[in-house]
PDB file of N, CA and C in Angstrom:
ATOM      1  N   UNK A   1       4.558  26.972 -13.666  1.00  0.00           N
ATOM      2  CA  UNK A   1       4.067  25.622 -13.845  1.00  0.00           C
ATOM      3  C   UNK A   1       2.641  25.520 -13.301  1.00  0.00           C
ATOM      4  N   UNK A   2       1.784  24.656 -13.820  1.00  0.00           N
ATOM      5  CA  UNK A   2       0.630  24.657 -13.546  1.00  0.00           C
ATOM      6  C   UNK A   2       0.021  22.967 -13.080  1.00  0.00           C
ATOM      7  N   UNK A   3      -0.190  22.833 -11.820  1.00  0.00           N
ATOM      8  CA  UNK A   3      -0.816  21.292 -11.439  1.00  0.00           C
ATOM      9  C   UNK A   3      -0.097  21.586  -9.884  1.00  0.00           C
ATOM     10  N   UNK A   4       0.155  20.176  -9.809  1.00  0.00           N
ATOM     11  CA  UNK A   4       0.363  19.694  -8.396  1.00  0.00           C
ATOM     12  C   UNK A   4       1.430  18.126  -8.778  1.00  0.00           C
ATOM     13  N   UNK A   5       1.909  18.314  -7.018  1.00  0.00           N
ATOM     14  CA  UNK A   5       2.912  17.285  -7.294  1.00  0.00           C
ATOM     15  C   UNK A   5       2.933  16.784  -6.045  1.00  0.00           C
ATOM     16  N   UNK A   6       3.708  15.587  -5.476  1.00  0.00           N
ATOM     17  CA  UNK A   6       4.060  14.961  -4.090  1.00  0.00           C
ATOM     18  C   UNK A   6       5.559  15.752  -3.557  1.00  0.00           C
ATOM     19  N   UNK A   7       5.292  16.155  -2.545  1.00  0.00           N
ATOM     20  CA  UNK A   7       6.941  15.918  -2.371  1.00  0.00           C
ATOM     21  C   UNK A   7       7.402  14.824  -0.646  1.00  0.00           C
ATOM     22  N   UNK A   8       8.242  14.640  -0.751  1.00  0.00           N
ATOM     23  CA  UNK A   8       8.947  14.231   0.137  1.00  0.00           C
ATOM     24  C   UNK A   8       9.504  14.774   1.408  1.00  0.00           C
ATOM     25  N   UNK A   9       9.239  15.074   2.636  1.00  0.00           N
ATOM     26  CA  UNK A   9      10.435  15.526   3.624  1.00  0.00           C
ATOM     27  C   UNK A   9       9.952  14.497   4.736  1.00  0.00           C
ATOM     28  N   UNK A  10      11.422  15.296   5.461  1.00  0.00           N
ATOM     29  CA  UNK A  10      11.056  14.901   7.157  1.00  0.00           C
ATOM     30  C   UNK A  10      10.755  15.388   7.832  1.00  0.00           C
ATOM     31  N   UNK A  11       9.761  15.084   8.856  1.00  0.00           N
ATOM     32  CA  UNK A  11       9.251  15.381  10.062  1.00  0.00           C
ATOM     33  C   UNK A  11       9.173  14.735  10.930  1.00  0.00           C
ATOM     34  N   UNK A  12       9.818  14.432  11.730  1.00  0.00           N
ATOM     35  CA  UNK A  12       9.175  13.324  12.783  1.00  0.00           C
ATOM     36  C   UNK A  12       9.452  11.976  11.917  1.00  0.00           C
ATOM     37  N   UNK A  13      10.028  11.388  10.828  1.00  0.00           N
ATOM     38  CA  UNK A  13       9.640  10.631   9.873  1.00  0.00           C
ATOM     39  C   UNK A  13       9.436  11.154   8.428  1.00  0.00           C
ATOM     40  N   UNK A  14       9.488  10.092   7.819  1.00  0.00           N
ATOM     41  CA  UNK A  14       9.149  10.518   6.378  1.00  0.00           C
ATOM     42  C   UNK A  14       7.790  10.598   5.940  1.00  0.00           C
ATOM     43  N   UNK A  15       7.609  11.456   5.266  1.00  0.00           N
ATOM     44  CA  UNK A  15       6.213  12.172   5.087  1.00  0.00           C
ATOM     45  C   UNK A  15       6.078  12.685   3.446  1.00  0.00           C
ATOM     46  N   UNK A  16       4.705  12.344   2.856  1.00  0.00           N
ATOM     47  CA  UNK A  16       4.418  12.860   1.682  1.00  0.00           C
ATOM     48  C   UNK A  16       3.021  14.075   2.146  1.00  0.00           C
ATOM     49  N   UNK A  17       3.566  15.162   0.789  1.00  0.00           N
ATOM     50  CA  UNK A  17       2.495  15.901   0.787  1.00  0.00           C
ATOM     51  C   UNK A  17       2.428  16.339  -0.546  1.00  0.00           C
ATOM     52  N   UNK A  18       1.259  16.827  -0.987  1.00  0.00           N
ATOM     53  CA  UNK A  18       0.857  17.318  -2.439  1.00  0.00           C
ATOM     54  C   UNK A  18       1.283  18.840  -2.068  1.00  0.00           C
ATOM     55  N   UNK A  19       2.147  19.525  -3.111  1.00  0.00           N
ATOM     56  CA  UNK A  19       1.974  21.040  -3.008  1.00  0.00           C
ATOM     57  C   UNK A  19       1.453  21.276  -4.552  1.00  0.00           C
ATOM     58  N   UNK A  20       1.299  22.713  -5.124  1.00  0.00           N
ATOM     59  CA  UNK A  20       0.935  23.490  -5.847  1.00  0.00           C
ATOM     60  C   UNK A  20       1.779  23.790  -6.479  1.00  0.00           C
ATOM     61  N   UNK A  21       1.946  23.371  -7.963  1.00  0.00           N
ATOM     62  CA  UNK A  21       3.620  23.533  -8.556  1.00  0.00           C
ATOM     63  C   UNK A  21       3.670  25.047  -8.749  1.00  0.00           C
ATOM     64  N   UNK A  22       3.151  25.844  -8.776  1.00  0.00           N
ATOM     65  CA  UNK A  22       3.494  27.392  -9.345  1.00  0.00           C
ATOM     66  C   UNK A  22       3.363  28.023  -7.727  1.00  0.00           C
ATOM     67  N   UNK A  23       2.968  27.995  -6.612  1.00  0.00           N
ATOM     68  CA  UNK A  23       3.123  28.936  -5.552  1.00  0.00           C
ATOM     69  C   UNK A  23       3.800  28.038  -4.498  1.00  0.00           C
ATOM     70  N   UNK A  24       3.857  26.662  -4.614  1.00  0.00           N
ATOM     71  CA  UNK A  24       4.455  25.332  -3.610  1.00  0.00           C
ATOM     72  C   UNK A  24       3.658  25.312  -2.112  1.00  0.00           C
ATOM     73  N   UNK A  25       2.802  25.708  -2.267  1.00  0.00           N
ATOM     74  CA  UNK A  25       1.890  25.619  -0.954  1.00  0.00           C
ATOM     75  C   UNK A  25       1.306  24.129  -0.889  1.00  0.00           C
ATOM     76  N   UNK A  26       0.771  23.963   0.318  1.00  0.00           N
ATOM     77  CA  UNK A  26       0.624  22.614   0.283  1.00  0.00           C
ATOM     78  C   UNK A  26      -0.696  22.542   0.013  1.00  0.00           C
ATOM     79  N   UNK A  27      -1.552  21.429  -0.851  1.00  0.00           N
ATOM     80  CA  UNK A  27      -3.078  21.549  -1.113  1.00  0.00           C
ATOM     81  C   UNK A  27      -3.493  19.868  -0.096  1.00  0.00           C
ATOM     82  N   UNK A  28      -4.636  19.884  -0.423  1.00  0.00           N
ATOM     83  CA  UNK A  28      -5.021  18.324  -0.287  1.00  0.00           C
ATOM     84  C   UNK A  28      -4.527  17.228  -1.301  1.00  0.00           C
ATOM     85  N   UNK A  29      -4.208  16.391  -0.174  1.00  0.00           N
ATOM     86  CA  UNK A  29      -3.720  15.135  -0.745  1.00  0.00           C
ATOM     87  C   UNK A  29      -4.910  14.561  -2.352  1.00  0.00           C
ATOM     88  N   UNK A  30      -6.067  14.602  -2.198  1.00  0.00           N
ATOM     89  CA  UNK A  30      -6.725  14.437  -3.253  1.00  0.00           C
ATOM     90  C   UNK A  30      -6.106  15.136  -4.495  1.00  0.00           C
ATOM     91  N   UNK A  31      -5.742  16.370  -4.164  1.00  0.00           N
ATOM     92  CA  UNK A  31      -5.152  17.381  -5.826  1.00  0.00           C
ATOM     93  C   UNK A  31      -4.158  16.253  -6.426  1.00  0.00           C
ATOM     94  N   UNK A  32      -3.602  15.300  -5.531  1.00  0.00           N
ATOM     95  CA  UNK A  32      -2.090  14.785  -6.301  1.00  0.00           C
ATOM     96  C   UNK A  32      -2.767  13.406  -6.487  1.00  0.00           C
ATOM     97  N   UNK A  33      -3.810  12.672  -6.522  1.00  0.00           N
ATOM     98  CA  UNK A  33      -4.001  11.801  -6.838  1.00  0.00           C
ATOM     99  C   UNK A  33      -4.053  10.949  -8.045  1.00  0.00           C
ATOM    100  N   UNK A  34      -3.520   9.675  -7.947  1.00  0.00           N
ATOM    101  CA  UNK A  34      -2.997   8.621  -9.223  1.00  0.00           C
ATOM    102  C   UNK A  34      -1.636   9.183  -9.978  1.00  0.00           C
ATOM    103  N   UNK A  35      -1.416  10.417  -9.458  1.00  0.00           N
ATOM    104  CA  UNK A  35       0.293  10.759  -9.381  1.00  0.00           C
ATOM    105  C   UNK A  35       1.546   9.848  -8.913  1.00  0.00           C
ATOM    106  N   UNK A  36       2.597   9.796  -9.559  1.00  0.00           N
ATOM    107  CA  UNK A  36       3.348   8.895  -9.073  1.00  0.00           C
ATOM    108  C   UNK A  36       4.144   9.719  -7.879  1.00  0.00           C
ATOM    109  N   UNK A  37       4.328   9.018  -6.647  1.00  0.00           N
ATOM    110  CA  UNK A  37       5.376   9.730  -5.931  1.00  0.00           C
ATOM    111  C   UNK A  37       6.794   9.773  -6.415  1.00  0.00           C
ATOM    112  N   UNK A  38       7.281  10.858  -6.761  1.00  0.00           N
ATOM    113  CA  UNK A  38       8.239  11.080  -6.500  1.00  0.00           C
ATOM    114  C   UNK A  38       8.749  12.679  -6.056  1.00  0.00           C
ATOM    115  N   UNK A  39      10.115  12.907  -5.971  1.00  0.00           N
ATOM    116  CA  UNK A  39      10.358  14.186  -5.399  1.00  0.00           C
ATOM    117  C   UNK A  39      11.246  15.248  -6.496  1.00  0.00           C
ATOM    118  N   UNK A  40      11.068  15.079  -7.727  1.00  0.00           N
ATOM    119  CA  UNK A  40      11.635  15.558  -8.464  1.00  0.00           C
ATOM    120  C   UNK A  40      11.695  16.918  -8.408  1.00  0.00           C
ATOM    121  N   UNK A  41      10.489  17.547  -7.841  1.00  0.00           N
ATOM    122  CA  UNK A  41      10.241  18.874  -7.657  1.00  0.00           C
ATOM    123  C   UNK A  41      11.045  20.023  -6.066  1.00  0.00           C
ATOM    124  N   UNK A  42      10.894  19.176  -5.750  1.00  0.00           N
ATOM    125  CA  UNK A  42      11.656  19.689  -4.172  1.00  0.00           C
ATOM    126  C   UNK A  42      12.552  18.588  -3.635  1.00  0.00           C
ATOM    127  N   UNK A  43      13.409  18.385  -4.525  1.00  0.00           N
ATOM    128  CA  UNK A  43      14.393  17.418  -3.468  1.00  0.00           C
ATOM    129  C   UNK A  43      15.035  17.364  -2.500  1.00  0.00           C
ATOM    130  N   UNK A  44      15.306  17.245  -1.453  1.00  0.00           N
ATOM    131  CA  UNK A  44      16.191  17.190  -0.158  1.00  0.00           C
ATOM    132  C   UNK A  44      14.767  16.707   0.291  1.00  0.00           C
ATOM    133  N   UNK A  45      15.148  16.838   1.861  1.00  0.00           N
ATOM    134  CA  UNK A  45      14.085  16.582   2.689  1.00  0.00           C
ATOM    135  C   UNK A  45      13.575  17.724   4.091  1.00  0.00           C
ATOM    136  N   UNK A  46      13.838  18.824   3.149  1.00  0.00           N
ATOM    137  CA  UNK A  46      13.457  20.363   4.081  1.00  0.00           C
ATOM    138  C   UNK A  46      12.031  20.054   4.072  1.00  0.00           C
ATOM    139  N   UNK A  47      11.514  20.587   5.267  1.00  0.00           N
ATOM    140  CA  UNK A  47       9.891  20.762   5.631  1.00  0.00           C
ATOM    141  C   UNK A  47       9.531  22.272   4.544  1.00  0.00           C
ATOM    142  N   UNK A  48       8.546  22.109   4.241  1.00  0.00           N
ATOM    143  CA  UNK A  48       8.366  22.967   3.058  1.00  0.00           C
ATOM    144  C   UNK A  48       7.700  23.927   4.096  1.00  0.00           C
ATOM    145  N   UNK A  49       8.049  25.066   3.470  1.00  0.00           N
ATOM    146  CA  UNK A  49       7.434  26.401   4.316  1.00  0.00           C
ATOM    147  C   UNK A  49       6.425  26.102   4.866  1.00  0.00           C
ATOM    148  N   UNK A  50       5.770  26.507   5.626  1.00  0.00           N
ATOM    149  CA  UNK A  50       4.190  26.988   6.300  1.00  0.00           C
ATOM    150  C   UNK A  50       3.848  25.725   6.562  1.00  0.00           C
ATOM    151  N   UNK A  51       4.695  24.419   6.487  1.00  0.00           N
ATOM    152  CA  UNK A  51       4.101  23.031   6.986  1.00  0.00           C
ATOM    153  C   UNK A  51       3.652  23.690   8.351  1.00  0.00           C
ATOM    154  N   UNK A  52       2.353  23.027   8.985  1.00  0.00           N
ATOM    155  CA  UNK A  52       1.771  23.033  10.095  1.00  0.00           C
ATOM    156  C   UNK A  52       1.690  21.537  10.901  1.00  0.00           C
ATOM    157  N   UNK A  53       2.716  20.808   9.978  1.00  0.00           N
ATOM    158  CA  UNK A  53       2.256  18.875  11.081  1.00  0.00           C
ATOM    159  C   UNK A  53       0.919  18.851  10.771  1.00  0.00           C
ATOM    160  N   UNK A  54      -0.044  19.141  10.295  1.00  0.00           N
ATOM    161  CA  UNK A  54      -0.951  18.147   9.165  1.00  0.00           C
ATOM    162  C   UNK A  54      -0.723  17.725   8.325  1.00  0.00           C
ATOM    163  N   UNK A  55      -1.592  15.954   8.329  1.00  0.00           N
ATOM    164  CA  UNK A  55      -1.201  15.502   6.909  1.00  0.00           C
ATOM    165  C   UNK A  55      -1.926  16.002   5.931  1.00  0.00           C
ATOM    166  N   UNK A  56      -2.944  16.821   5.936  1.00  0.00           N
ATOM    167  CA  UNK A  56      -3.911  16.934   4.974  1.00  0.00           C
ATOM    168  C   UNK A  56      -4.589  18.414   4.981  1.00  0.00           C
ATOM    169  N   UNK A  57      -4.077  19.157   4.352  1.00  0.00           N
ATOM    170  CA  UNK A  57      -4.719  20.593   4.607  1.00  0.00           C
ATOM    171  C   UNK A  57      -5.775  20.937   4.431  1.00  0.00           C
TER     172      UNK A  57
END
């Protein structure tokens, strides 16, 4: 897959982040912009690998 998406987890709270639909790394919040949130792509609310507790990579 090719773009970017929001996903959903928890940390501390609920938290959005943009990842990279083909490697799921997390990019800047700008890549996912005027995107609708939702979590269609990673559902549950697992911290996605290599999260570091920034909101904004």
């Amino acid at each position: 897959m090719v773009g970017t998406a929001w996903d959903n987890f928890d940390h501390r709270g609920s938290r959005w982040a943009c990842r990279d639909l083909s490697s799921g790394e997390m990019v800047s919040s700008s890549m996912c912009y005027g995107l609708t949130k939702d979590d269609r792509h990673w559902p549950g609310m697992a911290v996605p690998p290599g999260y570091r507790g920034m909101p904004d990579p």
